[in-house]
C-alpha atoms as a PDB file:
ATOM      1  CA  UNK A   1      -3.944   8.127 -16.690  1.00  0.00           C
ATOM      2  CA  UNK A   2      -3.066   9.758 -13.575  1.00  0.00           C
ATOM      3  CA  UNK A   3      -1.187   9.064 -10.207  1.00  0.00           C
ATOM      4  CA  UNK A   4      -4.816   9.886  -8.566  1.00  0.00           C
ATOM      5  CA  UNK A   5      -6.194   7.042 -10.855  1.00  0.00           C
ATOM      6  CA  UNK A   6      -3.452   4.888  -9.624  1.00  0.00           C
ATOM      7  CA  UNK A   7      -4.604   5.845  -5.940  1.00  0.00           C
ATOM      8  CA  UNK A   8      -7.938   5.102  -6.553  1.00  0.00           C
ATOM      9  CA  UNK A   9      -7.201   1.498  -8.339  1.00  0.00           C
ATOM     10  CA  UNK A  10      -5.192   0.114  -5.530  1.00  0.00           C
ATOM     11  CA  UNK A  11      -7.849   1.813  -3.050  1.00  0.00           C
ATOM     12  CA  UNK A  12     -10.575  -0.400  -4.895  1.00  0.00           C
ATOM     13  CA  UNK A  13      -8.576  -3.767  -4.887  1.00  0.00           C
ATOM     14  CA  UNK A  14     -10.942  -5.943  -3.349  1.00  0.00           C
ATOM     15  CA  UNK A  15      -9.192  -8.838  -0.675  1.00  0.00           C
ATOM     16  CA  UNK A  16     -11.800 -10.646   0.932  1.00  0.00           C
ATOM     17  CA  UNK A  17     -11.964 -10.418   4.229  1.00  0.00           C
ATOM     18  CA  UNK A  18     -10.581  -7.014   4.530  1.00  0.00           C
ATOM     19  CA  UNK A  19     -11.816  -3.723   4.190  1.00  0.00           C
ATOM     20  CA  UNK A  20      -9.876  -1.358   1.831  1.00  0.00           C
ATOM     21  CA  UNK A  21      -9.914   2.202   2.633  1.00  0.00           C
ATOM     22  CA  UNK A  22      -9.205   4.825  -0.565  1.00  0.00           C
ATOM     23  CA  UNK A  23      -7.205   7.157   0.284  1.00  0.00           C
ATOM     24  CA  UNK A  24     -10.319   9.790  -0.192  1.00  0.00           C
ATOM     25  CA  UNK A  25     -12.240   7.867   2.575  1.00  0.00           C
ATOM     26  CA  UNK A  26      -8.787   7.302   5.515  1.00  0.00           C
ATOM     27  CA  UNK A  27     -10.824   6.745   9.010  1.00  0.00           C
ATOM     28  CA  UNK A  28      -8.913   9.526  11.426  1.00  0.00           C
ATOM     29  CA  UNK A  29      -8.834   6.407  13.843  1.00  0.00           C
ATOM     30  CA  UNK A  30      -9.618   2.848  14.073  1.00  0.00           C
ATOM     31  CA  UNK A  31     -11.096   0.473  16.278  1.00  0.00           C
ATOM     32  CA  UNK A  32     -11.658  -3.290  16.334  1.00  0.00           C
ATOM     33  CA  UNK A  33     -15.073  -3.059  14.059  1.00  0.00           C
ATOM     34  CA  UNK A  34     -12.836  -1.614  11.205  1.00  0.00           C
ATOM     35  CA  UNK A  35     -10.339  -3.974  11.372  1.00  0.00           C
ATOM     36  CA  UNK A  36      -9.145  -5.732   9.501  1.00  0.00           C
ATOM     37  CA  UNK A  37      -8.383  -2.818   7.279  1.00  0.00           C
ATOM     38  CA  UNK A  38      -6.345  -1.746   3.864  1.00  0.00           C
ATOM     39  CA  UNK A  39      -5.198   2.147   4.113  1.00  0.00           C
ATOM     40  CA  UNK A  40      -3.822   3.744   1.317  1.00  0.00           C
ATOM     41  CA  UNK A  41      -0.823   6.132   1.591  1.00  0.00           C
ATOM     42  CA  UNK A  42       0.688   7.830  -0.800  1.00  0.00           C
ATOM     43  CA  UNK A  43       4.578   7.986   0.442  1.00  0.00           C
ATOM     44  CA  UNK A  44       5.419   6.365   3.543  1.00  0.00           C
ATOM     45  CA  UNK A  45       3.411   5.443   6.630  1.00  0.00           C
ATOM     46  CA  UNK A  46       4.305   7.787   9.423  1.00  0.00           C
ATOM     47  CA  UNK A  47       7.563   7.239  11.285  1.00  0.00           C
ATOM     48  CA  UNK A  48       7.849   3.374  10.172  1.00  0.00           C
ATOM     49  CA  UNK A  49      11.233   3.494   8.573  1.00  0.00           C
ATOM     50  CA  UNK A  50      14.539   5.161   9.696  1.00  0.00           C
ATOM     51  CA  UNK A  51      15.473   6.276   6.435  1.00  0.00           C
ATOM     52  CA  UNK A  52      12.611   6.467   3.946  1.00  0.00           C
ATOM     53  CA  UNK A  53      13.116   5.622  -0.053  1.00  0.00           C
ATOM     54  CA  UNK A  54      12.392   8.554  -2.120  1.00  0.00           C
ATOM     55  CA  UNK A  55      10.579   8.387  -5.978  1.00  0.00           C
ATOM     56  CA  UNK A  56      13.090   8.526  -8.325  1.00  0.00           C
ATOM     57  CA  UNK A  57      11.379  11.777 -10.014  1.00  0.00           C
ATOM     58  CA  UNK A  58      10.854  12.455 -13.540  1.00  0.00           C
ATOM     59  CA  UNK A  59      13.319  10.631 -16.134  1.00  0.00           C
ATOM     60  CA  UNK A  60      13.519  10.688 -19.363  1.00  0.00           C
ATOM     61  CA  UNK A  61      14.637   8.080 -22.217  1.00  0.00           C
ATOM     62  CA  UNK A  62      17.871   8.860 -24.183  1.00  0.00           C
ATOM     63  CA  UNK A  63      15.655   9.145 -26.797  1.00  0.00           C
ATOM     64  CA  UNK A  64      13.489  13.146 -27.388  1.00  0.00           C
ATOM     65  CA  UNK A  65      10.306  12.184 -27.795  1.00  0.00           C
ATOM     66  CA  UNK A  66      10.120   9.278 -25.432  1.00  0.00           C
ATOM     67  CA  UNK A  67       7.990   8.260 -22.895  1.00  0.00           C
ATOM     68  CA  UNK A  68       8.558  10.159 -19.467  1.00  0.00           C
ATOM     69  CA  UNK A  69       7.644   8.600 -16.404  1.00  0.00           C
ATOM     70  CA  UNK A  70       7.249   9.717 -12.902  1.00  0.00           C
ATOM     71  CA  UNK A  71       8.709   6.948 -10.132  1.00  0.00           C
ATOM     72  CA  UNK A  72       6.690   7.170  -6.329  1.00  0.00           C
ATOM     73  CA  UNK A  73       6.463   5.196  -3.800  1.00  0.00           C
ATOM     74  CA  UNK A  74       2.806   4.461  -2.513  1.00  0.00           C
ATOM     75  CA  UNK A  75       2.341   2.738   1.083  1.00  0.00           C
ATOM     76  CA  UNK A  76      -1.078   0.280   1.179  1.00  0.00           C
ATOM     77  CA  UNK A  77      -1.079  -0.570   5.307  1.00  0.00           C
ATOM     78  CA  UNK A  78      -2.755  -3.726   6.332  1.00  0.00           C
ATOM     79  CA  UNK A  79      -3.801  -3.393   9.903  1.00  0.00           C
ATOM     80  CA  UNK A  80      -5.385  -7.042  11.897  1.00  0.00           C
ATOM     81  CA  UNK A  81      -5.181  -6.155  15.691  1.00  0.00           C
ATOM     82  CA  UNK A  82      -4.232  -3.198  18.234  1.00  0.00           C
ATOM     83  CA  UNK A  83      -0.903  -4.087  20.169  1.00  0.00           C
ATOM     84  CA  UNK A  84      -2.985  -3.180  23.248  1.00  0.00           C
ATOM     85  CA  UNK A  85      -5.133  -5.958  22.965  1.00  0.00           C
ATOM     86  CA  UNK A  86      -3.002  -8.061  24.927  1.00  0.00           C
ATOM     87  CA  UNK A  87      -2.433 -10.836  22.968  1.00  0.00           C
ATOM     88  CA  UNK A  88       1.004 -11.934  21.381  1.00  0.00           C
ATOM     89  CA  UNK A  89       1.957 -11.097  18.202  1.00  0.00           C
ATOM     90  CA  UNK A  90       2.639 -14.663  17.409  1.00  0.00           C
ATOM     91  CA  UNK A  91      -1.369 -15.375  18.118  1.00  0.00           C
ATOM     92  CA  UNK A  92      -2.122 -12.950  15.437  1.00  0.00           C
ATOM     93  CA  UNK A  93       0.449 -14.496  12.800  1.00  0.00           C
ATOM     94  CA  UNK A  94      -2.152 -16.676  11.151  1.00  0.00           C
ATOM     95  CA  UNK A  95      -4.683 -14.527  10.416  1.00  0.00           C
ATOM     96  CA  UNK A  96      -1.669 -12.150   9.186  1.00  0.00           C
ATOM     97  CA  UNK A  97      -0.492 -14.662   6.938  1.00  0.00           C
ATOM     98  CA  UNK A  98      -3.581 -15.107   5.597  1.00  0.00           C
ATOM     99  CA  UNK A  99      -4.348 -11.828   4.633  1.00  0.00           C
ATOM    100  CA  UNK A 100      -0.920 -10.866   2.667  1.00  0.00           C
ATOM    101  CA  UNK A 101      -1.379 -14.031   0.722  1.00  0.00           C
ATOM    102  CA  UNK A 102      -5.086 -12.947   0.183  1.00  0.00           C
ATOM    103  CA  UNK A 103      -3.461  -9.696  -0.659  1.00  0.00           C
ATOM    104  CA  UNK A 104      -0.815 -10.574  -3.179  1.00  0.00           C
ATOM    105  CA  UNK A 105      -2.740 -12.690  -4.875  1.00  0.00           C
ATOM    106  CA  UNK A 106      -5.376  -9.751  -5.734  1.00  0.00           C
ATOM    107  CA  UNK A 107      -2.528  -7.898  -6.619  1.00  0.00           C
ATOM    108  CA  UNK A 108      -1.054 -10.406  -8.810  1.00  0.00           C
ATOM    109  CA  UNK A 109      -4.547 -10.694 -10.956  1.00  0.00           C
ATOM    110  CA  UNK A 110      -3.900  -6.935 -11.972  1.00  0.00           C
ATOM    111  CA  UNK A 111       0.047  -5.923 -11.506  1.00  0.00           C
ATOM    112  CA  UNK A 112      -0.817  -2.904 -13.641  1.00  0.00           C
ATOM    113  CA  UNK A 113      -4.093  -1.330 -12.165  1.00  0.00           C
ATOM    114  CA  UNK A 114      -5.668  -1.769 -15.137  1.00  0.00           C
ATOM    115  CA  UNK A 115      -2.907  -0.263 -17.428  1.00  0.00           C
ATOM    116  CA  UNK A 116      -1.919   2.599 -15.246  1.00  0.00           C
ATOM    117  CA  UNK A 117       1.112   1.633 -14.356  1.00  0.00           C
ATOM    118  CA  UNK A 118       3.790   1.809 -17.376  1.00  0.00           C
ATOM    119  CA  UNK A 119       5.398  -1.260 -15.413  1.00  0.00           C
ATOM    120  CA  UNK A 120       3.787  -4.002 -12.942  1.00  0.00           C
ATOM    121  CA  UNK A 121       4.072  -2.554  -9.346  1.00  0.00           C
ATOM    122  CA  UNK A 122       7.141  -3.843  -7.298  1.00  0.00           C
ATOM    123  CA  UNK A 123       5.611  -4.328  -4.499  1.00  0.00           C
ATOM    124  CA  UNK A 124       7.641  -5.240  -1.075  1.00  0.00           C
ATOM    125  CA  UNK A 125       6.263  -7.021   1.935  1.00  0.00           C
ATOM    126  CA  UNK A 126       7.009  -5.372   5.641  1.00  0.00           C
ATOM    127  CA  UNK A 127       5.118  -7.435   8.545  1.00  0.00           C
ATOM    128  CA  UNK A 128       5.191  -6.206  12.203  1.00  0.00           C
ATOM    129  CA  UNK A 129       4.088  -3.688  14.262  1.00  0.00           C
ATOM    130  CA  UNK A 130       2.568  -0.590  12.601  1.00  0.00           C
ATOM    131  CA  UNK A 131       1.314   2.637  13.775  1.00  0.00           C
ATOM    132  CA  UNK A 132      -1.734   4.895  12.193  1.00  0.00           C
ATOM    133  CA  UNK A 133      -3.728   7.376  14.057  1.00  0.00           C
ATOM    134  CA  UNK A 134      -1.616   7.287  17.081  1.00  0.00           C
ATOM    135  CA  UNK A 135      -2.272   3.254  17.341  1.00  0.00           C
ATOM    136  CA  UNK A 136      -0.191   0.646  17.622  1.00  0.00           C
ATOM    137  CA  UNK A 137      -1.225  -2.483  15.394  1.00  0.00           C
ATOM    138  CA  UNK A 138      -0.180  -5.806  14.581  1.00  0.00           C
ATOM    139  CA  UNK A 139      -0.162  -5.965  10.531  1.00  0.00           C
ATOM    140  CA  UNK A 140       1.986  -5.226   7.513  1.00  0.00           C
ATOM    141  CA  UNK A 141       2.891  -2.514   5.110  1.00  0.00           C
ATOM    142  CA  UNK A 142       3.053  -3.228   1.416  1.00  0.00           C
ATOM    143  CA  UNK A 143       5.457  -1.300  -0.225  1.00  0.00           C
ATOM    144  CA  UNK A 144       4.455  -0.373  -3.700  1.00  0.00           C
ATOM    145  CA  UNK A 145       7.054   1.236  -5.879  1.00  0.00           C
ATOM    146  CA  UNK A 146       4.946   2.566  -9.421  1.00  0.00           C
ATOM    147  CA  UNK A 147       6.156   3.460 -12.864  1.00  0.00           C
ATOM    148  CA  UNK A 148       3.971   6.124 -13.912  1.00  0.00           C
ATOM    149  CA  UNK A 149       4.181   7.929 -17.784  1.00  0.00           C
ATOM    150  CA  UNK A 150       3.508  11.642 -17.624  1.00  0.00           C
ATOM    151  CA  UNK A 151       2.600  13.163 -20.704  1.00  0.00           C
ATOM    152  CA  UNK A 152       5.138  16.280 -22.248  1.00  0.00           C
END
């Protein structure tokens, strides 16, 4: 299996009420029909974090012949509402409640993307303001840190 496979997996997971955008199909922009909306990322979401983790790389076990995986961090952005809309981000709390627990409990039917992830995804939870395609939206970014094996 492949990190693309892994891409396409998460860009398939199917929340209701939200639509999921692979990262083959990323709209260049969004407005208010799109939303809500899953993106997904590979690496971080642009400019959202001071100091950005970084995939641990390839490692090896101790032992020769064992497994080798690749470590990478994968972004999945869930955008509700545009800042500009002029309503409080406290009015759009519900519905963004609603959709990370509609979220992680997708996630938590399939933790391994149907066996492409060595381990299940660690995935972190970042509500607030987000930007994508030079908009400012009130939503959350999943964090998804993946175990992948490469083959020698």
């Amino acid at each position: 299996m492949t990190y693309r496979t892994a891409l396409d997996r998460l860009g398939a997971l199917v929340v209701p009420g939200v639509t999921n955008y692979p990262m083959t199909a990323l709209p260049p922009t969004l407005d208010r029909a799109h939303l809500p909306a899953l993106l997904v990322l590979p690496g971080e979401a642009e400019g959202d974090r001071l100091f950005a983790e970084r995939g641990a790389g390839f490692t090896a076990l101790a032992f020769q012949n064992g497994p080798r995986t690749l470590s990478v961090t994968v972004t999945h952005l869930l955008l509700t509402a545009p800042v500009q809309m002029g309503v409080g981000a406290r009015a759009h709390l519900p519905e963004l409640i609603d959709h990370i627990d509609a979220y992680l409990l997708a996630m938590s039917a399939d933790v391994t993307l149907g066996g492409v992830l060595v381990e299940p995804a660690r995935v972190g939870v970042e509500p607030g303001e987000v930007r994508y395609g030079g908009g400012e939206y009130h939503g959350c970014a999943f964090r998804h840190r993946w175990t992948l094996e490469v083959a020698p």
